[in-house]
Structures are given as structure tokens and as C-alpha cells.
Protein backbone atom coordinates (compact mmCIF):
# COMPACT_ATOMS: atom_id res chain seq x y z
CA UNK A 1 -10.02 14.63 21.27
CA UNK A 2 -7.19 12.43 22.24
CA UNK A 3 -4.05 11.38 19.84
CA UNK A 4 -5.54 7.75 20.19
CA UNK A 5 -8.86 8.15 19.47
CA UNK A 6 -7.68 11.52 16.67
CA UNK A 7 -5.27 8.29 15.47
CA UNK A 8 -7.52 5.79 14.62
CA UNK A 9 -10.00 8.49 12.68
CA UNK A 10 -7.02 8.46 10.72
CA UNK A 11 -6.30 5.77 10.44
CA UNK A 12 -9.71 4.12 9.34
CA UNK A 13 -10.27 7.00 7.02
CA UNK A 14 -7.27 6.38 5.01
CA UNK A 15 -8.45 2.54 5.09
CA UNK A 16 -11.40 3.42 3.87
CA UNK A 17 -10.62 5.81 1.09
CA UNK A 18 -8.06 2.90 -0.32
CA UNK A 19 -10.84 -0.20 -0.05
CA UNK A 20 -13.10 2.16 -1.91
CA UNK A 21 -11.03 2.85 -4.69
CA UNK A 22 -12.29 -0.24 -7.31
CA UNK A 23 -15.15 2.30 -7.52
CA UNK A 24 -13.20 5.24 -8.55
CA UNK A 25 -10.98 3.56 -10.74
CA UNK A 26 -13.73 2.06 -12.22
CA UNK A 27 -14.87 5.33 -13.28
CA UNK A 28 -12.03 6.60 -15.39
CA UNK A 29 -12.75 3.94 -18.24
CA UNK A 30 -12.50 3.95 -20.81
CA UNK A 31 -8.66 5.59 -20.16
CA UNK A 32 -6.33 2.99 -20.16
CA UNK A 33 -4.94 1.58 -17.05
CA UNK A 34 -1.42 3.14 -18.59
CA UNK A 35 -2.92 6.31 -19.30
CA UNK A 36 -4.66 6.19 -15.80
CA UNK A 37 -1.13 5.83 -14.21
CA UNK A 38 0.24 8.36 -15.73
CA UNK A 39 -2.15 11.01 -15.31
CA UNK A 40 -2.08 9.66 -11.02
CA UNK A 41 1.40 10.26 -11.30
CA UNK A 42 1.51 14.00 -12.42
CA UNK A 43 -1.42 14.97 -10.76
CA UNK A 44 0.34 13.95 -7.55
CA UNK A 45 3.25 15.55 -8.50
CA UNK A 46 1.27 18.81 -8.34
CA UNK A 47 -0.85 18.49 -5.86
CA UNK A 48 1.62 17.90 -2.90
CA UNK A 49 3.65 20.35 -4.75
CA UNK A 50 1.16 22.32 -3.58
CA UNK A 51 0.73 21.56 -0.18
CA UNK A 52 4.29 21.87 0.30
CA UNK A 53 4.63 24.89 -1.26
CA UNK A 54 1.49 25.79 1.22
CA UNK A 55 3.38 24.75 4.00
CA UNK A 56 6.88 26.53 2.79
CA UNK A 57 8.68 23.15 3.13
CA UNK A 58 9.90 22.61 -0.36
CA UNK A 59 13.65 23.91 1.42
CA UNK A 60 14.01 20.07 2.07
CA UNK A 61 14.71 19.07 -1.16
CA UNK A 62 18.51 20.59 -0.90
CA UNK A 63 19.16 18.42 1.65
CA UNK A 64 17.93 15.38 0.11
CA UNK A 65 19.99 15.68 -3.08
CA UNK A 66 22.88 16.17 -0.85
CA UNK A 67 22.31 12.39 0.25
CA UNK A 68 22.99 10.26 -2.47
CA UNK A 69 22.44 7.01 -0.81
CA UNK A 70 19.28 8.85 -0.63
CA UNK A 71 18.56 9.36 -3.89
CA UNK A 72 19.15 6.37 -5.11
CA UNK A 73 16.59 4.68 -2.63
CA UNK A 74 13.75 6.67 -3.92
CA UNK A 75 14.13 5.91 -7.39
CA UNK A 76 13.67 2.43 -6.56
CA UNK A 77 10.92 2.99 -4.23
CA UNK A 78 9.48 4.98 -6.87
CA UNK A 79 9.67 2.20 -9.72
CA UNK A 80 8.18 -0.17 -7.43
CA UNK A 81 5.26 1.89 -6.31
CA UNK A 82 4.86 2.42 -10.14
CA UNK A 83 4.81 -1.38 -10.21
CA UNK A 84 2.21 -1.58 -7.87
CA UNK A 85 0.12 1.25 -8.81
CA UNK A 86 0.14 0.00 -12.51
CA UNK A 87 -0.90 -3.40 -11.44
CA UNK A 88 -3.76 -2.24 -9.80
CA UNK A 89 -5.30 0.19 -11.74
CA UNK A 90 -4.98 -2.78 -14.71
CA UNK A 91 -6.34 -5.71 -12.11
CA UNK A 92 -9.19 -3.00 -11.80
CA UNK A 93 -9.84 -2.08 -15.54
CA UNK A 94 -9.87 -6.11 -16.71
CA UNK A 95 -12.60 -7.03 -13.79
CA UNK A 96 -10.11 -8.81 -11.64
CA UNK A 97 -10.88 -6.84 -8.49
CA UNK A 98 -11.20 -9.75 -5.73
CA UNK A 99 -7.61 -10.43 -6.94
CA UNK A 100 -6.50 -7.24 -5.94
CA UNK A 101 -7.72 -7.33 -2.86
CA UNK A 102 -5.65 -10.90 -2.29
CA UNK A 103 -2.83 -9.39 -2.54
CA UNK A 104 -3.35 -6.63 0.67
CA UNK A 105 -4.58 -9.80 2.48
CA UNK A 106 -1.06 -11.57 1.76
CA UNK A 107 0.77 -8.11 2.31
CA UNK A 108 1.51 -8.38 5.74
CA UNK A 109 3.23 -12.25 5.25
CA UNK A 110 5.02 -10.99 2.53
CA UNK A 111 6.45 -8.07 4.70
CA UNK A 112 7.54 -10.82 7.15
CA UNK A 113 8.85 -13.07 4.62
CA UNK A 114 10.93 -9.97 3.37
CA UNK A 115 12.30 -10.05 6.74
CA UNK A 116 13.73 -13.07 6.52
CA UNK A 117 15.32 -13.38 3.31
CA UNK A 118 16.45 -9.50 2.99
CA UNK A 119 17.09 -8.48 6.58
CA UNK A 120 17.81 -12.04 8.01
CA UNK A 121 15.42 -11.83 11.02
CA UNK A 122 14.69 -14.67 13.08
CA UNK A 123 10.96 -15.73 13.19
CA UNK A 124 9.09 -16.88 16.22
CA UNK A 125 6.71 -20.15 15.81
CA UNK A 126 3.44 -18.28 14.91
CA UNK A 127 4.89 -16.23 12.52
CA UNK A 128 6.18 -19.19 10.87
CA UNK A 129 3.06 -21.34 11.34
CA UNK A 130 1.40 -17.92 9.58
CA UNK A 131 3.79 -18.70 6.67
CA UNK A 132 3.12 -21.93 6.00
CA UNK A 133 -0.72 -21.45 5.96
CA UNK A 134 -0.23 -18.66 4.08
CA UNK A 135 1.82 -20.41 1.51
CA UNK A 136 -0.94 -23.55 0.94
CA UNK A 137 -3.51 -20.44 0.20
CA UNK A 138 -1.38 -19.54 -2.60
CA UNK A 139 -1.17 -23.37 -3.89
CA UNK A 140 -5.02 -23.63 -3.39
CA UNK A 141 -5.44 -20.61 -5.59
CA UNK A 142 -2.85 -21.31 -7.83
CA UNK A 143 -4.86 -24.62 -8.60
CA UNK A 144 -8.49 -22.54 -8.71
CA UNK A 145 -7.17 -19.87 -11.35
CA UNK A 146 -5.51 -22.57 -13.20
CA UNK A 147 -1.90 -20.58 -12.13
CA UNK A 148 -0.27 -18.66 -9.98
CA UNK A 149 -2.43 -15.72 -8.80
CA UNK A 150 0.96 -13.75 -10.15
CA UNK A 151 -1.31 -10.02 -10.10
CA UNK A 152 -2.03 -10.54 -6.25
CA UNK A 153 1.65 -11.56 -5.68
CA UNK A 154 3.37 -8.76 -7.83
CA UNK A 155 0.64 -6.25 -5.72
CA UNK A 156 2.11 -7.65 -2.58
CA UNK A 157 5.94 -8.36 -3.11
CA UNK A 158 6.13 -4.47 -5.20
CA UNK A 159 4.16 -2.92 -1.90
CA UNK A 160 5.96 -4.78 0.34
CA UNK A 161 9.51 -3.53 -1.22
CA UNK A 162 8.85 -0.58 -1.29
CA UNK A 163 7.62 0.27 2.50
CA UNK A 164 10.95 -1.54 3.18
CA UNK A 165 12.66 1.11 1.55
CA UNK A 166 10.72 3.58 2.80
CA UNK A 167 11.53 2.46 6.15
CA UNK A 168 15.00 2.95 5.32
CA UNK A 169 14.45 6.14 3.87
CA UNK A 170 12.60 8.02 6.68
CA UNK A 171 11.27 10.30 4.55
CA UNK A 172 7.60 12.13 5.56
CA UNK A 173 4.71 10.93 3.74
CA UNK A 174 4.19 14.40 1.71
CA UNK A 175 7.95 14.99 1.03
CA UNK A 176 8.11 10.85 0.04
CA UNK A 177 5.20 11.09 -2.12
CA UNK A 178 6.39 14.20 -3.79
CA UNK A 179 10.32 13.23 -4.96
CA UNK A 180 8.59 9.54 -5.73
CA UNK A 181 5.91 11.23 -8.01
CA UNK A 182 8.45 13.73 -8.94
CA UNK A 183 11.27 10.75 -10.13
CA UNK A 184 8.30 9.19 -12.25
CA UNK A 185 6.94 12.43 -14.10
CA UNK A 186 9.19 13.08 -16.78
CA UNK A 187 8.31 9.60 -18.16
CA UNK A 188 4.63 10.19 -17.14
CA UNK A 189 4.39 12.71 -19.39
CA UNK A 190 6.20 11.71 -22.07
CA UNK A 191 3.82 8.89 -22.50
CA UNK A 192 0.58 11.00 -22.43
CA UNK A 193 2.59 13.34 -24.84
CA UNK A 194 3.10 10.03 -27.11
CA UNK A 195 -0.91 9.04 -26.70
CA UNK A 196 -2.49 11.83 -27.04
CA UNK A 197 0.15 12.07 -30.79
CA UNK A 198 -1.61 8.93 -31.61
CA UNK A 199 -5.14 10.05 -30.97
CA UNK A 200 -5.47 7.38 -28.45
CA UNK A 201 -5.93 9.83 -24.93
CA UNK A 202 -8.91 9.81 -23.39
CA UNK A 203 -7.93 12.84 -21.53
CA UNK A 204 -10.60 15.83 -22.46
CA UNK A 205 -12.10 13.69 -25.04
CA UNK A 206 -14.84 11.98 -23.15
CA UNK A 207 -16.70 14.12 -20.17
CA UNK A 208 -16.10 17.33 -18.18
CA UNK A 209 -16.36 14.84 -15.24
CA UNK A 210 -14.36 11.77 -16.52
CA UNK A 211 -11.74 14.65 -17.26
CA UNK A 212 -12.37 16.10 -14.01
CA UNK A 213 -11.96 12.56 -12.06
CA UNK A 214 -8.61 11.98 -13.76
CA UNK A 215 -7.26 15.16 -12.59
CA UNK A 216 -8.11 14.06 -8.51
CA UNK A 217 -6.49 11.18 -9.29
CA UNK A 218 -3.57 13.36 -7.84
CA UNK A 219 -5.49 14.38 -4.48
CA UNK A 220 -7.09 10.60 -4.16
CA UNK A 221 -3.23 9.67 -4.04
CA UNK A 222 -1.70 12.01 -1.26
CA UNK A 223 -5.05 12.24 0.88
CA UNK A 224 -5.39 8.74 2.31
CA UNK A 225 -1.35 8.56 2.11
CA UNK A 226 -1.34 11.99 4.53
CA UNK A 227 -4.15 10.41 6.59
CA UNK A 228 -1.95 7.23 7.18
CA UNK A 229 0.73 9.13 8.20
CA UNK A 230 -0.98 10.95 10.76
CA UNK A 231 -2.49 7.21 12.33
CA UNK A 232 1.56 5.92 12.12
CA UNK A 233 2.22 8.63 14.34
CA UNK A 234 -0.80 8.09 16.55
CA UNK A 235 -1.04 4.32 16.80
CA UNK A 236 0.67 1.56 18.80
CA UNK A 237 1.87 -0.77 15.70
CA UNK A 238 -1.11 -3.57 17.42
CA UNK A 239 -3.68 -0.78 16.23
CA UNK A 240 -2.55 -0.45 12.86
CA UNK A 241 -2.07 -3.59 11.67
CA UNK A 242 -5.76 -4.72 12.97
CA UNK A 243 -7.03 -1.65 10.90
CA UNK A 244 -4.85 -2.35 7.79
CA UNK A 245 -7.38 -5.44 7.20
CA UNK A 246 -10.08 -2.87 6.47
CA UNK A 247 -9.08 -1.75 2.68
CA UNK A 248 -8.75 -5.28 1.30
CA UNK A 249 -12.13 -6.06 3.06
CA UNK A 250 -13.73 -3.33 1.28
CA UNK A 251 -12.06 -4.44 -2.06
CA UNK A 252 -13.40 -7.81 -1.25
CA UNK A 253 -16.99 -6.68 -1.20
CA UNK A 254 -16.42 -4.39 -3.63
CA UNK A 255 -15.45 -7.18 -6.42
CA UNK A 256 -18.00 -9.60 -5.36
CA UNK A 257 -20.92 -7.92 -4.17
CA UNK A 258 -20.90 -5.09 -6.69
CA UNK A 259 -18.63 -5.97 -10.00
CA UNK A 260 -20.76 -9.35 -9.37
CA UNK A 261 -16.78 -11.10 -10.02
CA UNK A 262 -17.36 -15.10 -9.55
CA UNK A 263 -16.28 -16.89 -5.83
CA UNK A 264 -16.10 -20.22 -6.50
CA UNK A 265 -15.70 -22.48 -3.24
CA UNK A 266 -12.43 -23.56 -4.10
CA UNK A 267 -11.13 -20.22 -4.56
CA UNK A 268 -13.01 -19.17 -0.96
CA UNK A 269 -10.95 -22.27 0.52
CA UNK A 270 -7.71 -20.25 -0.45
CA UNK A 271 -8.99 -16.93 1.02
CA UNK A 272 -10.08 -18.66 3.96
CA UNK A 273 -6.60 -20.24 4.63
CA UNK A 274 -5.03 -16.59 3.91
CA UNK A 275 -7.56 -15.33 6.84
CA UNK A 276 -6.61 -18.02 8.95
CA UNK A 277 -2.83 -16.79 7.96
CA UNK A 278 -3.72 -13.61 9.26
CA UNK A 279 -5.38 -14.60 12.49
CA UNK A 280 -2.54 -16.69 13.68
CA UNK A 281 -0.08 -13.30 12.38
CA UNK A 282 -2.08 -10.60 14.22
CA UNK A 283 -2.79 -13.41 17.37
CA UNK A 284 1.45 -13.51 17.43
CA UNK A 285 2.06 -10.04 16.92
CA UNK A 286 -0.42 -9.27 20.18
CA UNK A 287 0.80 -11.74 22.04
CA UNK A 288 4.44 -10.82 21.35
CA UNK A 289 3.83 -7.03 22.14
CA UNK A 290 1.66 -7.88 25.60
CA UNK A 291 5.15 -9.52 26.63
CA UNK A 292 7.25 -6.83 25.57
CA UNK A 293 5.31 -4.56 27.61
CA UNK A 294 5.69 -6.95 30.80
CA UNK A 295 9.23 -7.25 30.77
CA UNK A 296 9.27 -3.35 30.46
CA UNK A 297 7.02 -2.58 33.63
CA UNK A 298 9.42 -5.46 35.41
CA UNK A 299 12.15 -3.40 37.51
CA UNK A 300 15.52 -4.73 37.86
CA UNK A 301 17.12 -4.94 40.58
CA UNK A 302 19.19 -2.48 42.29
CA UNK A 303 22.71 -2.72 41.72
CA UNK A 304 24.65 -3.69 45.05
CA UNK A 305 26.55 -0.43 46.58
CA UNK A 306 30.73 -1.74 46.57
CA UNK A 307 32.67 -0.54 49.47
């Protein structure tokens, strides 16, 4: 099998794993979405510990704490995948699922608005065109949920932050996940230590396979995460962002076809202008790279031989 084609079975499998996860979240009721998050965070923490300890590469945490630039980079990129694991386990739990799956459809704009504003790139016409559109979704919306759609955005600002600083980082997707996971444990626990004092954990309390589920919470983390790792390093960035579209998709269908969540036409006008967003986006970003590639197979001209 080629890298390419190997890539892309990656790459849609990790898709696909994340658009089906309203169903497995689902599942773990009645835990709360607090309770979910914290049991996802220190299963992870032990399940790549795992794998790493499989692969006898934990050695790399000595030179990480020797970076403290680095350090301090994770912990933020760990509160803000908190952020945006939190949020979506609770837009999950309280039926807001099509929600949820907005904000992955406004990811990528929010990655380039990012740009902008944090790293001071200059955009080229479609990408600002994208903007706009993408912009009078959110006032459309805004006016169909009677506010701002502030779970989608806070989904799509927190993940957008944080593969910034990831990018930044340049940290492997099993060592990343594992110091993130790691950084958030402590208070992880402390909280399921404080629930179950209360009598509130559902933890053990309802099924051997509700108990069960919450403890692959860990593994339904790190899989997909390892699997889109191993389509980054595969893929021409074209290929993966025409993929990416597949989760939110799935969590589309997901909210509407099966949670039975209401699509009123006004709030299908403002997913409609998000998909138009993302045409003209991916139409740019094709067109941009297809140059790119021209000017590279263009040789220059030989330099002229001085006496």
C-alpha cells in the first residue's frame, strides 16, 4: 500500500471515529459532562502512558522539562483543550449536538482569522471573501437561536488556539497528548475524589458497561488523535483539509437524523452560508497550492558565467 493511499485510511478513520462520537458520549449518561471530562482526562493519561511505555519513549520527558518555554506552552494548550473537550461533552449531554458540529464547520475560518490577528498574516481575496460569508452565518444564527451560538464559537476559537500552539510546540501526537493529559490530571482527580465524597459519581454505580465505556474514554481520545497524526504525515495539506469536513458532517447527521434535534430553515440558511464559507476557503486554498506548485516546476534561468 502506498503512504498516500495508507494516509488517507488514516486520515478518514480518525474523521470518522470523531463525527461518531455524539453516540458514545451519549452513552455515558447519566455521568455528568464534568465527571465525563474528568474520567477522559485520566484515562488518557494512562493509556498513552502505556503506549509509550510500550514503545520505551517515556526518556523524552527530560528533555521537555528542560525547555521551559516549553512547558509553559502546554499548560495552555492543555487548558484550552480542556475548554474544548468540556464544551463538547456538555453541548452533547443537554441535546445541543447540531451545535457542536457548527463549530468544526467554522473551525477552519477561525484558524485563518487567528492568523490574522495573532500572527499578522496577510490574506488573499478568497480567504477574505470566506470571512465575510462566514461572519453573516454567525449573524443569521445568532438571530435563529435568539443569541450568539457562543457553544459553537467557544468549540472553535478553544480548538483553534490550541492547534496554534501545538504548531508551535512540535510536539508528537502521543508525547502531546500525554504531558497535556498529564498537566490536567491532578485536578481531574481531585474532582472525582470530591464527587464521588458527595455521593454524586456515577462511576461503578450504574452498569459494568457504562463503567466500562467511561474507562475507553481514555483509548477513544488517543486513537483517532494517533490516526490523525499518521494522515499529517501522509497527506498534502489539500487532502486533509477536504477530509477534515467529514467529522462535523457526521455530527450533523448525527444531531438531526438520530437525536431528532429541530432544523428550522432559518437556522439551515446560516449553515448553508457557513458551507458556502467553506467552498470558497477550500476553492482558495486549491487554487493557491496548484500555483505554488507551478512556480516550483518553473526553472530559472542560468546565471550568466563572468569573465
Amino acid at each position: 500500500m502506498t503512504p498516500l493511499r495508507l494516509g488517507y485510511l488514516y486520515g478518514i478513520g480518525a474523521y470518522l471515529l470523531w463525527g461518531f462520537f455524539p453516540l458514545y458520549f451519549k452513552l455515558l449518561r447519566p455521568a455528568g459532562p464534568l465527571e465525563i471530562l474528568a474520567h477522559r482526562v485520566v484515562w488518557s493519561v494512562l493509556f498513552v502512558a502505556l503506549l509509550l511505555g510500550a514503545l520505551r519513549n517515556i526518556g523524552f520527558l527530560r528533555a521537555l522539562l528542560r525547555r521551559g518555554w516549553a512547558v509553559a506552552g502546554i499548560v495552555a494548550a492543555a487548558l484550552l483543550i480542556a475548554v474544548n473537550w468540556g464544551t463538547y461533552i456538555y453541548g452533547v449531554s443537554s441535546d445541543r449536538v447540531v451545535e457542536t458540529a457548527l463549530g468544526y464547520f467554522i473551525n477552519p475560518l477561525v484558524v485563518v482569522l487567528l492568523g490574522v490577528t495573532v500572527l499578522r498574516e496577510r490574506l488573499r481575496p478568497g480567504q477574505w471573501v470566506a470571512l465575510g460569508i462566514g461572519g453573516s452565518a454567525v449573524a443569521v444564527l445568532a438571530v435563529d437561536y435568539g443569541r450568539l451560538p457562543w457553544l459553537a464559537l467557544t468549540l472553535a476559537f478553544s480548538f483553534a488556539g490550541y492547534g496554534l500552539i501545538k504548531k508551535r510546540l512540535g510536539l508528537p501526537a502521543a508525547e502531546g497528548l500525554f504531558v497535556e493529559s498529564a498537566v490536567l490530571a491532578l485536578p481531574a482527580l481531585g474532582y472525582l475524589a470530591w464527587l464521588s465524597h458527595r455521593g454524586g459519581m456515577a462511576f461503578g454505580h450504574v452498569s459494568a458497561g457504562h463503567t466500562a465505556l467511561l474507562v475507553l474514554a481514555g483509548a477513544a481520545t488517543a486513537i483517532p488523535l494517533l490516526l490523525f497524526a499518521g494522515a499529517a504525515n501522509r497527506l498534502p495539506l489539500t487532502g486533509l483539509g477536504m477530509i477534515q469536513y467529514l467529522a462535523p458532517i457526521l455530527q450533523l447527521a448525527c444531531g438531526v437524523l438520530i437525536f431528532h434535534e429541530p432544523m428550522p430553515p432559518a437556522r439551515l440558511a446560516g449553515f448553508a452560508l457557513v458551507w458556502l464559507a467553506l467552498v470558497v476557503f477550500t476553492a482558495d486554498a486549491i487554487r493557491h497550492t496548484r500555483q505554488a506548485r507551478q512556480a516550483a516546476r518553473v526553472p530559472t534561468a542560468a546565471p550568466v558565467p563572468t569573465p
